[in-house]
PDB file of N, CA and C in Angstrom:
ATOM      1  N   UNK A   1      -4.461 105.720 -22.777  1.00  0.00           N
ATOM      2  CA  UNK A   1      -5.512 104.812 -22.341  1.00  0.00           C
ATOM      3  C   UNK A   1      -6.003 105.165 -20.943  1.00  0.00           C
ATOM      4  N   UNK A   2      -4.908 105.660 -20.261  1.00  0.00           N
ATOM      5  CA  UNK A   2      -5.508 105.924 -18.756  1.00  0.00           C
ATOM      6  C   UNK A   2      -6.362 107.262 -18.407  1.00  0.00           C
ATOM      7  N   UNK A   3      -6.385 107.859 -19.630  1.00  0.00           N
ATOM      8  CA  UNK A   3      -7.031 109.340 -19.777  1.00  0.00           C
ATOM      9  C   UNK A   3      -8.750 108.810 -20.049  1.00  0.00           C
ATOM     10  N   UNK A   4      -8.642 108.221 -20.762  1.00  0.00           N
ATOM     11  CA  UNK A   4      -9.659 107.141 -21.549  1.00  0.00           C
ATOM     12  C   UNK A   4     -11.197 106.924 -20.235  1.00  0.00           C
ATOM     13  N   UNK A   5     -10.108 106.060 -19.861  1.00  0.00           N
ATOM     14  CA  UNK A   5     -10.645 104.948 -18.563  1.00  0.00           C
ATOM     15  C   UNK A   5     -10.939 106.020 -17.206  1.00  0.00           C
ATOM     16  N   UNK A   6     -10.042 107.014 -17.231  1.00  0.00           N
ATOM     17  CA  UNK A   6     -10.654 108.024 -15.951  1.00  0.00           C
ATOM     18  C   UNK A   6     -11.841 108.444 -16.111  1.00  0.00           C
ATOM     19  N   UNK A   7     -11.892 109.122 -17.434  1.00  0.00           N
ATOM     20  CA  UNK A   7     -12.700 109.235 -17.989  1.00  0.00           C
ATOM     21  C   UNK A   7     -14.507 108.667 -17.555  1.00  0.00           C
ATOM     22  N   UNK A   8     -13.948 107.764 -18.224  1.00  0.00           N
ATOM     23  CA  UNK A   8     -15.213 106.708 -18.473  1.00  0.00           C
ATOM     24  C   UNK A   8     -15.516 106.365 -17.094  1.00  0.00           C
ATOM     25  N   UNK A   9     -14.605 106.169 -16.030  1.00  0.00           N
ATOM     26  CA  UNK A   9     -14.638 106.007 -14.876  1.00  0.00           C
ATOM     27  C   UNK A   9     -15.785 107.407 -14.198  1.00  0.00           C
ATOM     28  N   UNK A  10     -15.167 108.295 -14.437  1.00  0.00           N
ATOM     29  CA  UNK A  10     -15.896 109.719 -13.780  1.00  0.00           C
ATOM     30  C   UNK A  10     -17.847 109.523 -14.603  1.00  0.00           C
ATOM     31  N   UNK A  11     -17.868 108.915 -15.732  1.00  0.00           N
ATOM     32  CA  UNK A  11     -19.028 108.784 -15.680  1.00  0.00           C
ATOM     33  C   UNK A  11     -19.859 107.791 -14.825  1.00  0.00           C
ATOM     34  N   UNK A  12     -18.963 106.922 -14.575  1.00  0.00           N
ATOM     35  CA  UNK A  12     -20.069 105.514 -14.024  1.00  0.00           C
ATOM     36  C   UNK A  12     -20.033 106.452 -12.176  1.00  0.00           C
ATOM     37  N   UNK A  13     -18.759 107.094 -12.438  1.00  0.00           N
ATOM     38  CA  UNK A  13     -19.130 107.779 -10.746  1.00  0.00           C
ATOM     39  C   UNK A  13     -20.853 108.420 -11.122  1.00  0.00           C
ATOM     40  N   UNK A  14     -21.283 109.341 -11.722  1.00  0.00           N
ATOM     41  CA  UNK A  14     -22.485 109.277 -12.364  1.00  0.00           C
ATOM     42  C   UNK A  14     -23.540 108.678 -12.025  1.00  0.00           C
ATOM     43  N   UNK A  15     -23.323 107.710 -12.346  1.00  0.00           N
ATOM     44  CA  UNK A  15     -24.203 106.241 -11.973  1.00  0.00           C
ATOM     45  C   UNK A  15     -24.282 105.732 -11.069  1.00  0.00           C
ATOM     46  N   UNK A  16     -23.319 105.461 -10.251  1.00  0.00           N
ATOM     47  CA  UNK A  16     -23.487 105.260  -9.176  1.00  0.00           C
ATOM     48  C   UNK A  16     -24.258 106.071  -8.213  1.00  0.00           C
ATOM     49  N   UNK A  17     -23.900 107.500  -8.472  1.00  0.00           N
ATOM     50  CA  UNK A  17     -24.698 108.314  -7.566  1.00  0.00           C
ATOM     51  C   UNK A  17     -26.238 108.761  -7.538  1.00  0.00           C
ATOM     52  N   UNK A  18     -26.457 108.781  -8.932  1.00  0.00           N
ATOM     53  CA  UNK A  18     -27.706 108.787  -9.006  1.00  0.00           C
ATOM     54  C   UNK A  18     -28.842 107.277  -8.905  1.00  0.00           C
ATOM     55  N   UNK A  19     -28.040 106.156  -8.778  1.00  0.00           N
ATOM     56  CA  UNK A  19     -28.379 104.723  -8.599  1.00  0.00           C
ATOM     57  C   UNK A  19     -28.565 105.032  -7.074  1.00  0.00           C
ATOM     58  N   UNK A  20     -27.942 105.570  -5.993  1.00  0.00           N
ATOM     59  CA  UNK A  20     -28.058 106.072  -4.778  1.00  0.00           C
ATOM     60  C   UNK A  20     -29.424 106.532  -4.286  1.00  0.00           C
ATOM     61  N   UNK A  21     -29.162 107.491  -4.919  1.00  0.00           N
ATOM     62  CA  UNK A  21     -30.425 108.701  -4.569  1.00  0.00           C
ATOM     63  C   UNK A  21     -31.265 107.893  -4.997  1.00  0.00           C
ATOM     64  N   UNK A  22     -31.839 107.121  -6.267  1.00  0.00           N
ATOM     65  CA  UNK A  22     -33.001 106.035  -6.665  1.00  0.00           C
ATOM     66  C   UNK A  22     -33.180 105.259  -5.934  1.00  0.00           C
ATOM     67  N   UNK A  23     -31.749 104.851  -5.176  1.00  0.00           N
ATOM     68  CA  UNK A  23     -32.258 103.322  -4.193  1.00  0.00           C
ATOM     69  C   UNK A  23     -32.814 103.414  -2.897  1.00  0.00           C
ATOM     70  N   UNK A  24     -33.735 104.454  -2.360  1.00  0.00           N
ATOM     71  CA  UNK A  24     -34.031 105.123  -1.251  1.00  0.00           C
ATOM     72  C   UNK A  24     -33.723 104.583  -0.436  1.00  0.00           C
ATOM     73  N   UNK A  25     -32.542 104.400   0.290  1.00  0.00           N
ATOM     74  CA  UNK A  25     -31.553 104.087   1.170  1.00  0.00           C
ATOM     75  C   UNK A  25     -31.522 102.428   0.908  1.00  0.00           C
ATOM     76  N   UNK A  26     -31.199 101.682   0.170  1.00  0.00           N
ATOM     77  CA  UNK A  26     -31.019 100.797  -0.325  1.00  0.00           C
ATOM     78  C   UNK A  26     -32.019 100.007  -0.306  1.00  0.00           C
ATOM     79  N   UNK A  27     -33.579 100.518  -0.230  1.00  0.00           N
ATOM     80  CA  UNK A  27     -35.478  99.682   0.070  1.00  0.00           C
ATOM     81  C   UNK A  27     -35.490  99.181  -1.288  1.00  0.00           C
ATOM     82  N   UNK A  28     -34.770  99.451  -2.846  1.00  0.00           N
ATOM     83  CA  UNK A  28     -35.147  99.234  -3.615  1.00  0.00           C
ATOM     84  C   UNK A  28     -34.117  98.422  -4.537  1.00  0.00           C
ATOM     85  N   UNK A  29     -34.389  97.168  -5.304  1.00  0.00           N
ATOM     86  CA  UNK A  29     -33.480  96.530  -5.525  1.00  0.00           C
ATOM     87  C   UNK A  29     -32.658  96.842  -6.573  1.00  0.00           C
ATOM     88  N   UNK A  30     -33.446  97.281  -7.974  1.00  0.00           N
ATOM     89  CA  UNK A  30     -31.983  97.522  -9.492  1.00  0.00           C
ATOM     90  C   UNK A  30     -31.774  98.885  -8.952  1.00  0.00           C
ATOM     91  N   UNK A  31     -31.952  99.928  -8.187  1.00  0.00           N
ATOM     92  CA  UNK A  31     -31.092 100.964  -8.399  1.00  0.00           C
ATOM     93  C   UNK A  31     -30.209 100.647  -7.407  1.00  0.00           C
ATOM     94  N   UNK A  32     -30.187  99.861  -6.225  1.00  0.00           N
ATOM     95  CA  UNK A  32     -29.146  99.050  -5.274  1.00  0.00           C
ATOM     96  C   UNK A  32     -28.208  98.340  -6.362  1.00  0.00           C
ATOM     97  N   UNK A  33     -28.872  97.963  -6.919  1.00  0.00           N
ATOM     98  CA  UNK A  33     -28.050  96.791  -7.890  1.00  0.00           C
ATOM     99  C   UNK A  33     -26.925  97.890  -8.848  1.00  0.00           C
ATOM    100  N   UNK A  34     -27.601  98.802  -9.678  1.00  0.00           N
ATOM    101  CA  UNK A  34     -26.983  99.537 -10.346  1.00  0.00           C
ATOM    102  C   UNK A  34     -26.068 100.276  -9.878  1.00  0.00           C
ATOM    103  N   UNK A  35     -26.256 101.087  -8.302  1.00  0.00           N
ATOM    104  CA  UNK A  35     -25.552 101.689  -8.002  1.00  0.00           C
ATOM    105  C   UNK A  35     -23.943 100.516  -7.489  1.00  0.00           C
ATOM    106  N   UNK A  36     -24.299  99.085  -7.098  1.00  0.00           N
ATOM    107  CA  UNK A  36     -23.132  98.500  -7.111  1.00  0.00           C
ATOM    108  C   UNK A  36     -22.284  98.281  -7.938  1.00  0.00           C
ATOM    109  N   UNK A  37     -23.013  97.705  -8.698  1.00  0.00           N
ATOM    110  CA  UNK A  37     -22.156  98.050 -10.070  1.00  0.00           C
ATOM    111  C   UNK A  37     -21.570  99.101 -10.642  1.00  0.00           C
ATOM    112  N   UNK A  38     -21.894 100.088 -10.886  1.00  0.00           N
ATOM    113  CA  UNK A  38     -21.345 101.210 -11.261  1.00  0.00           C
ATOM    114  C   UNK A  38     -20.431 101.927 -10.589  1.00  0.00           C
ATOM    115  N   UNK A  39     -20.554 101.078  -8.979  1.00  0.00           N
ATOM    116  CA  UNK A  39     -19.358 101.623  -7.753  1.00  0.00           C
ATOM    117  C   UNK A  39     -18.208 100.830  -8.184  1.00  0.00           C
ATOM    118  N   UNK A  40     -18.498  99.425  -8.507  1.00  0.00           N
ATOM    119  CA  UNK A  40     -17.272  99.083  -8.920  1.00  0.00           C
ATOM    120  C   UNK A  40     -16.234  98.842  -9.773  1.00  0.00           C
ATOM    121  N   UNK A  41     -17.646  99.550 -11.317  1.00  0.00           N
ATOM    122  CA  UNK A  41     -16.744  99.873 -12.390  1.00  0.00           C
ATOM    123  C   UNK A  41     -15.814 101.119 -12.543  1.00  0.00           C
ATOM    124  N   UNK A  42     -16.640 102.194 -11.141  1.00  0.00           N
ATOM    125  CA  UNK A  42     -16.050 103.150 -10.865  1.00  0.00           C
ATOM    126  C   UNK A  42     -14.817 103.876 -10.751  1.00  0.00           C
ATOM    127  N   UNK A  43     -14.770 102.670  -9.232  1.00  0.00           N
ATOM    128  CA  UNK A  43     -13.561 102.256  -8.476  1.00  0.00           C
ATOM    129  C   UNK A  43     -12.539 102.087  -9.166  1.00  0.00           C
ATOM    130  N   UNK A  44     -12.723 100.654 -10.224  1.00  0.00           N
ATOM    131  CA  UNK A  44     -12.017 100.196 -10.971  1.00  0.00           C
ATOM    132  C   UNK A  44     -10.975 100.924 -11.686  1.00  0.00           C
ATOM    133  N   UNK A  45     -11.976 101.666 -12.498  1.00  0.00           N
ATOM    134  CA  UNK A  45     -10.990 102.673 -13.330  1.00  0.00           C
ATOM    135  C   UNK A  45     -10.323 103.540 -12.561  1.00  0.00           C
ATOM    136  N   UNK A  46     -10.901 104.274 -11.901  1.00  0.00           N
ATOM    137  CA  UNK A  46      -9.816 105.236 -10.945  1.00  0.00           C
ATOM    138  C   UNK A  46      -8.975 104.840 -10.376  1.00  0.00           C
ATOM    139  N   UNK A  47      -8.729 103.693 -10.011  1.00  0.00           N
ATOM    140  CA  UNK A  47      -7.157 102.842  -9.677  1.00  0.00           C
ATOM    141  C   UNK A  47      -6.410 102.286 -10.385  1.00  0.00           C
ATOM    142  N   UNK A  48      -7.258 101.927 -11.585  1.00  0.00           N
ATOM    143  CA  UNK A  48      -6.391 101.466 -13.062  1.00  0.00           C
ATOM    144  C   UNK A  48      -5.565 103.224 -13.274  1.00  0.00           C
ATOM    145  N   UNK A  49      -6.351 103.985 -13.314  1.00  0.00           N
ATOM    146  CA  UNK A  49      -5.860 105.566 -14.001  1.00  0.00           C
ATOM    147  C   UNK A  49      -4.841 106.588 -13.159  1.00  0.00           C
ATOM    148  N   UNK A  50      -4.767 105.470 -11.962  1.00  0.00           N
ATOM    149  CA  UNK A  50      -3.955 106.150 -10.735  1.00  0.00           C
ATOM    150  C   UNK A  50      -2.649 105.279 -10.695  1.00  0.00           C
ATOM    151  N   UNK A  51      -2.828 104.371 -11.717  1.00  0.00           N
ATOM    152  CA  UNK A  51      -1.212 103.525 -11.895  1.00  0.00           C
ATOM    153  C   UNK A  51      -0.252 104.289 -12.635  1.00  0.00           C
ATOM    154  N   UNK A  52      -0.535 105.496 -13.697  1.00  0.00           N
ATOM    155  CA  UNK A  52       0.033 106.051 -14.373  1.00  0.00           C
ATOM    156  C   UNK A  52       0.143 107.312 -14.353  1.00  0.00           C
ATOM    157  N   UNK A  53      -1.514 107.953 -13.951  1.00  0.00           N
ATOM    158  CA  UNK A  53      -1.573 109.394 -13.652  1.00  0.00           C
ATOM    159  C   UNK A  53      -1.167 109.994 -12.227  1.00  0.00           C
ATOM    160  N   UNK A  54      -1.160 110.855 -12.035  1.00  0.00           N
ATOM    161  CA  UNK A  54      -1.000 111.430 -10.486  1.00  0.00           C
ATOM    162  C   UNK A  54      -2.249 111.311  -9.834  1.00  0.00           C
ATOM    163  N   UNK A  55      -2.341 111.213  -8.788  1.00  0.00           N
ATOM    164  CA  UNK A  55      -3.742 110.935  -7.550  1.00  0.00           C
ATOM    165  C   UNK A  55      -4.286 112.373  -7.859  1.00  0.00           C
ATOM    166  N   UNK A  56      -3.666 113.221  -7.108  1.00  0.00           N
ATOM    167  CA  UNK A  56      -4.694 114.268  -6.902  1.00  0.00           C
ATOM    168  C   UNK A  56      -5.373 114.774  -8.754  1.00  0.00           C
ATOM    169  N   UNK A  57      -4.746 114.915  -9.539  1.00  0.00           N
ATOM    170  CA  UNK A  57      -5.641 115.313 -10.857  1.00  0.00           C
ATOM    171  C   UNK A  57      -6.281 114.104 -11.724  1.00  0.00           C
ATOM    172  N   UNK A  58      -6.385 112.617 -10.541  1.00  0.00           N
ATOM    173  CA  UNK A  58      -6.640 111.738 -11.029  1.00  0.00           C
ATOM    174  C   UNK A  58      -8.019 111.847 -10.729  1.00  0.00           C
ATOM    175  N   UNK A  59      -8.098 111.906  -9.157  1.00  0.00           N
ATOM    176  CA  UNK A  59      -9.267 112.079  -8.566  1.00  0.00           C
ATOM    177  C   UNK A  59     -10.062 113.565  -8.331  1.00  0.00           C
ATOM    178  N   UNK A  60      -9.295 114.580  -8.753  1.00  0.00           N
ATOM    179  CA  UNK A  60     -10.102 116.336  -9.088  1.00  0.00           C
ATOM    180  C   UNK A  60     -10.768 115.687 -10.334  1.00  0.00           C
ATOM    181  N   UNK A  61     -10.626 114.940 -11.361  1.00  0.00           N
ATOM    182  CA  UNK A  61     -11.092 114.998 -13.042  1.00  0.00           C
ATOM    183  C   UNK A  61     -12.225 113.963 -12.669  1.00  0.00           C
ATOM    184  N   UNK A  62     -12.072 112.551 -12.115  1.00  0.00           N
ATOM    185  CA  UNK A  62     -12.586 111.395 -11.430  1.00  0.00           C
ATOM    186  C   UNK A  62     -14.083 112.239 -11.044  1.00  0.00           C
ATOM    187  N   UNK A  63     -14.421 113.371  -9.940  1.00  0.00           N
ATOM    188  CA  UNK A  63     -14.939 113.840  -9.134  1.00  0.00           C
ATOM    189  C   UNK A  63     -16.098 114.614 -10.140  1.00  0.00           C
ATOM    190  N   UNK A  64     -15.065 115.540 -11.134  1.00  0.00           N
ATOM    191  CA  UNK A  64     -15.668 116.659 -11.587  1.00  0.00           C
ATOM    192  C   UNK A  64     -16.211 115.527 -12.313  1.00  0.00           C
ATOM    193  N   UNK A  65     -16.288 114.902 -13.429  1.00  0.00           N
ATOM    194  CA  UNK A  65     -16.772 114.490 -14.398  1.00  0.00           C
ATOM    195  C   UNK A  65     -18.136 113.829 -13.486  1.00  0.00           C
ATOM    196  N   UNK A  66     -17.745 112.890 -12.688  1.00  0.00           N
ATOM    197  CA  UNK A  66     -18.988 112.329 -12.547  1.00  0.00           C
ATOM    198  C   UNK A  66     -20.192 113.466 -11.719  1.00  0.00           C
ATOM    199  N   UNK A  67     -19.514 114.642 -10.771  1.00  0.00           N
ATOM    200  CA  UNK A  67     -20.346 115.480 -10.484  1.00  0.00           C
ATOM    201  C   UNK A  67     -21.305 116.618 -11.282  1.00  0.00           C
ATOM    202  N   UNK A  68     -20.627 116.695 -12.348  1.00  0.00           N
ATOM    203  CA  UNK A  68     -21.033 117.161 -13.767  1.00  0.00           C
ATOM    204  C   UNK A  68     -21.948 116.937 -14.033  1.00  0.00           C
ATOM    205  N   UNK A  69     -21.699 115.452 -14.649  1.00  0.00           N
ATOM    206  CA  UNK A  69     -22.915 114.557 -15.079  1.00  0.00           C
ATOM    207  C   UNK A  69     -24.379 114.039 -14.317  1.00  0.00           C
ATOM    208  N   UNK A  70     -23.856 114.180 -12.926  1.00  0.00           N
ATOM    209  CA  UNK A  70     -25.045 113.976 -11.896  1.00  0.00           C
ATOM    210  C   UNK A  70     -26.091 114.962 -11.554  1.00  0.00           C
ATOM    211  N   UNK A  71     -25.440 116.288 -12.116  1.00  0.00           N
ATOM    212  CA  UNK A  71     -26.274 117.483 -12.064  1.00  0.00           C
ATOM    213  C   UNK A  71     -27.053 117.814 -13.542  1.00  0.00           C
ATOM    214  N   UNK A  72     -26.094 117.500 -14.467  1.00  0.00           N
ATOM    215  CA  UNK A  72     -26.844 117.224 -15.352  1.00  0.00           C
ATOM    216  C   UNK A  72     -28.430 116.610 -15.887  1.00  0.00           C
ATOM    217  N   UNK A  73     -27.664 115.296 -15.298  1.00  0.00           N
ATOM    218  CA  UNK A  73     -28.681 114.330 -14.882  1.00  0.00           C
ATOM    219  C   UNK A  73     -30.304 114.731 -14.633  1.00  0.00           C
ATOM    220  N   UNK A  74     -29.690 115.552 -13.282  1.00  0.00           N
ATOM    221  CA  UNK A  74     -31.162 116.246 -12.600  1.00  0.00           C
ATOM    222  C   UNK A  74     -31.758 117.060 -12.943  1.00  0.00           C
ATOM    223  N   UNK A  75     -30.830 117.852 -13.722  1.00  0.00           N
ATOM    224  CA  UNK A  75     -31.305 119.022 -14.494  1.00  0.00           C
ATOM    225  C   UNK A  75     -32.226 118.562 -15.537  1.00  0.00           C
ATOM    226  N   UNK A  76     -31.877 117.662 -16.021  1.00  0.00           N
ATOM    227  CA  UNK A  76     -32.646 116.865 -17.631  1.00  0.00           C
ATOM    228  C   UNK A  76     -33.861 116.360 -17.655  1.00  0.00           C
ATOM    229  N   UNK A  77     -33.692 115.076 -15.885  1.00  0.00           N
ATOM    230  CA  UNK A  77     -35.055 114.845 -15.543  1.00  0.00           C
ATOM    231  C   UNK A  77     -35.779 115.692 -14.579  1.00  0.00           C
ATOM    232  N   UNK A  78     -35.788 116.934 -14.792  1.00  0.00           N
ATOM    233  CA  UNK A  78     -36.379 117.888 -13.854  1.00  0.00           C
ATOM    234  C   UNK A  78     -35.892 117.695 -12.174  1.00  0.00           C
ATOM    235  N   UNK A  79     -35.311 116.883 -11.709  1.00  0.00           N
ATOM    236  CA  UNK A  79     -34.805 116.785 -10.287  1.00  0.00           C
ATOM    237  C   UNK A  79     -34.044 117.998  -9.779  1.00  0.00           C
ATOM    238  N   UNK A  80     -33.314 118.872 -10.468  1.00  0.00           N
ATOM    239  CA  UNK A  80     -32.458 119.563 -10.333  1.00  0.00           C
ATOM    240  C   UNK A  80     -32.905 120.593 -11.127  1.00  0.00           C
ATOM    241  N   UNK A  81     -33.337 122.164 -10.747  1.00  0.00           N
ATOM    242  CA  UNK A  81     -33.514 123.199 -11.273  1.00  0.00           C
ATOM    243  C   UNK A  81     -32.158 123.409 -12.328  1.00  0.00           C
ATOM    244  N   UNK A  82     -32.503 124.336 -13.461  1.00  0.00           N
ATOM    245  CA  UNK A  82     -31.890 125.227 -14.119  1.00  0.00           C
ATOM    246  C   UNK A  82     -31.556 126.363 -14.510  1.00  0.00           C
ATOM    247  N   UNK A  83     -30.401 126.722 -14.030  1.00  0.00           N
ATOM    248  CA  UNK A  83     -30.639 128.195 -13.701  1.00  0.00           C
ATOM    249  C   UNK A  83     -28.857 128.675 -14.630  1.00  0.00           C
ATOM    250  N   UNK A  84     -28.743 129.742 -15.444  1.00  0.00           N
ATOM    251  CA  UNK A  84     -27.781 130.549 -15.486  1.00  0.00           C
ATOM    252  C   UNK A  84     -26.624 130.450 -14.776  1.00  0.00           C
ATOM    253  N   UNK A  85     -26.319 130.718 -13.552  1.00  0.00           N
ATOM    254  CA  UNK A  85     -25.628 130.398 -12.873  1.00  0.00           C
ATOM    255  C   UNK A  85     -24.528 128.930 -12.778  1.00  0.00           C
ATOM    256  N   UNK A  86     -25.711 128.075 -12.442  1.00  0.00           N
ATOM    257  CA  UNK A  86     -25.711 126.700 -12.409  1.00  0.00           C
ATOM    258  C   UNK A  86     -24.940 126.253 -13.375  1.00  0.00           C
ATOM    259  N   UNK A  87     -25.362 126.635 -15.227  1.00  0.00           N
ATOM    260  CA  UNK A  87     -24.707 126.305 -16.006  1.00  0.00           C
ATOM    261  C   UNK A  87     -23.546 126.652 -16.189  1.00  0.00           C
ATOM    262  N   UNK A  88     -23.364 127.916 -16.198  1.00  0.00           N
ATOM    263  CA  UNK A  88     -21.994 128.686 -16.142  1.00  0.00           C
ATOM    264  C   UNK A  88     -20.774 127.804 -15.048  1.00  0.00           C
ATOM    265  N   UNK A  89     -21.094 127.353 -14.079  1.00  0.00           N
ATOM    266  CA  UNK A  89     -20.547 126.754 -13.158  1.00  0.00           C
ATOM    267  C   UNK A  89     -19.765 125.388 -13.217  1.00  0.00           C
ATOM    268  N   UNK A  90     -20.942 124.745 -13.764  1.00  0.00           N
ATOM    269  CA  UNK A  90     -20.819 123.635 -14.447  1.00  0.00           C
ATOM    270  C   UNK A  90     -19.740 123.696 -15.873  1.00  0.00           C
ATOM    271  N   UNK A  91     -19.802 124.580 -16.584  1.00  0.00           N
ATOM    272  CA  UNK A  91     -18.788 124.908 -17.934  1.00  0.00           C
ATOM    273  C   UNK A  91     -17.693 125.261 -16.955  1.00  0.00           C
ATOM    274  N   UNK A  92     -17.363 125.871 -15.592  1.00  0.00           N
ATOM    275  CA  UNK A  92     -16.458 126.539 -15.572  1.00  0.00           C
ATOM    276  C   UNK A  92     -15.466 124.855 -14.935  1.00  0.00           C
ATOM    277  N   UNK A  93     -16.425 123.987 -14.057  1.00  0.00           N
ATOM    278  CA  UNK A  93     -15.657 122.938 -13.907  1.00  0.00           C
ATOM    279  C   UNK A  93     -15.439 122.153 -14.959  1.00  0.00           C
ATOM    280  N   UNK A  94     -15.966 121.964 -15.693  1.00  0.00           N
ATOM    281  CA  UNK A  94     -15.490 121.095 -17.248  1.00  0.00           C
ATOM    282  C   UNK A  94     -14.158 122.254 -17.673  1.00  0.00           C
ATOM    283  N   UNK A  95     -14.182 123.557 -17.883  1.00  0.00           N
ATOM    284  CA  UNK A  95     -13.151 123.920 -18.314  1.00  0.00           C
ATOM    285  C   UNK A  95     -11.956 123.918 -17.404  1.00  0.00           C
ATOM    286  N   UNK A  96     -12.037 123.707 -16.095  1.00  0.00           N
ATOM    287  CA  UNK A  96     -10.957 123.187 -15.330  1.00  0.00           C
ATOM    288  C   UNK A  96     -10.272 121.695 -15.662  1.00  0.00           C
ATOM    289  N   UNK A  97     -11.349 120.567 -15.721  1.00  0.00           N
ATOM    290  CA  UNK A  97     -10.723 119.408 -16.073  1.00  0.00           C
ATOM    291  C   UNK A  97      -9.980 119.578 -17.384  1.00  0.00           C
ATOM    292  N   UNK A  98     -10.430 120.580 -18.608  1.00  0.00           N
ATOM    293  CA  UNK A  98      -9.740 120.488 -19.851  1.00  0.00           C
ATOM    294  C   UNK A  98      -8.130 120.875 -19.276  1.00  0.00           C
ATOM    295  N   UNK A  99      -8.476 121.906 -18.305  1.00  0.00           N
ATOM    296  CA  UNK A  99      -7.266 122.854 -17.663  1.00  0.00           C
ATOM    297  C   UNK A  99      -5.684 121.613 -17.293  1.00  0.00           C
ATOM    298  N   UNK A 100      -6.598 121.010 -16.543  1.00  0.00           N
ATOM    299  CA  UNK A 100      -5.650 119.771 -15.554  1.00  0.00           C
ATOM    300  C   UNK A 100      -5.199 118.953 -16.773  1.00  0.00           C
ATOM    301  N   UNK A 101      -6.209 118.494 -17.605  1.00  0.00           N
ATOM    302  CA  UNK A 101      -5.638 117.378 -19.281  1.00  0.00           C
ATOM    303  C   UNK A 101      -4.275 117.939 -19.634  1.00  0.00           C
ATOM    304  N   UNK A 102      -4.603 119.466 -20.258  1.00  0.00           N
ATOM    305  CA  UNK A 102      -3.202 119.806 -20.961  1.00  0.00           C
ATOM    306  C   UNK A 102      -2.483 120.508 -19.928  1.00  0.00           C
ATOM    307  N   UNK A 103      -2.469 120.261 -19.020  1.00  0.00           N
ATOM    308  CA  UNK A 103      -1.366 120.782 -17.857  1.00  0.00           C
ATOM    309  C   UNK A 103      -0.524 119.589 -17.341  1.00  0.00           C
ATOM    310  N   UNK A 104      -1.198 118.486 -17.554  1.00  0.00           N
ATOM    311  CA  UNK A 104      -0.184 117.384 -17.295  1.00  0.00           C
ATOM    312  C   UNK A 104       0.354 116.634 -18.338  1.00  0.00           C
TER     313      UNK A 104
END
């Protein structure tokens, strides 16, 4: 379950961050709003997932996932170029988090 919830956690990190960058320094109210929320469903899980897992591959998986997804993100709605590189990079940190799963 705590694999689960990191998880799910590393996405709302996601959300939160890109609720950030939308809330142009907090002038604007639902992506202020969203990004709170999503900070504290965030939070949430990564301290629920740090009762059982170890910190540091709690918060390397926590990090990657939601940094993943935030580039993603930009990439999808054009915010963020796409490039070869980029992707490869991106697979190589997802294949690290698989790395850290079956290593612990």
């Amino acid at each position: 379950m705590a694999w689960f919830v990191l998880i799910a956690s590393g996405m709302f990190e996601a959300v939160w961050a890109v609720a950030l960058g939308k809330s142009e320094g907090f002038t604007k109210l639902v992506p202020s709003l969203v990004f709170v929320v999503g900070l504290i469903i965030s939070m949430g899980g990564l301290a629920y997932a740090m009762k059982t897992l170890p910190t540091g591959t709690s918060y390397a998986i926590w990090v990657a996932v939601g940094a993943s997804l935030a580039v993603v993100y930009g990439m999808l709605t054009g915010d963020e170029s796409v490039s070869l590189p980029k992707v490869l990079l991106l697979m190589g940190i997802i294949g690290c988090v698989i790395g850290l799963k079956l290593t612990s």
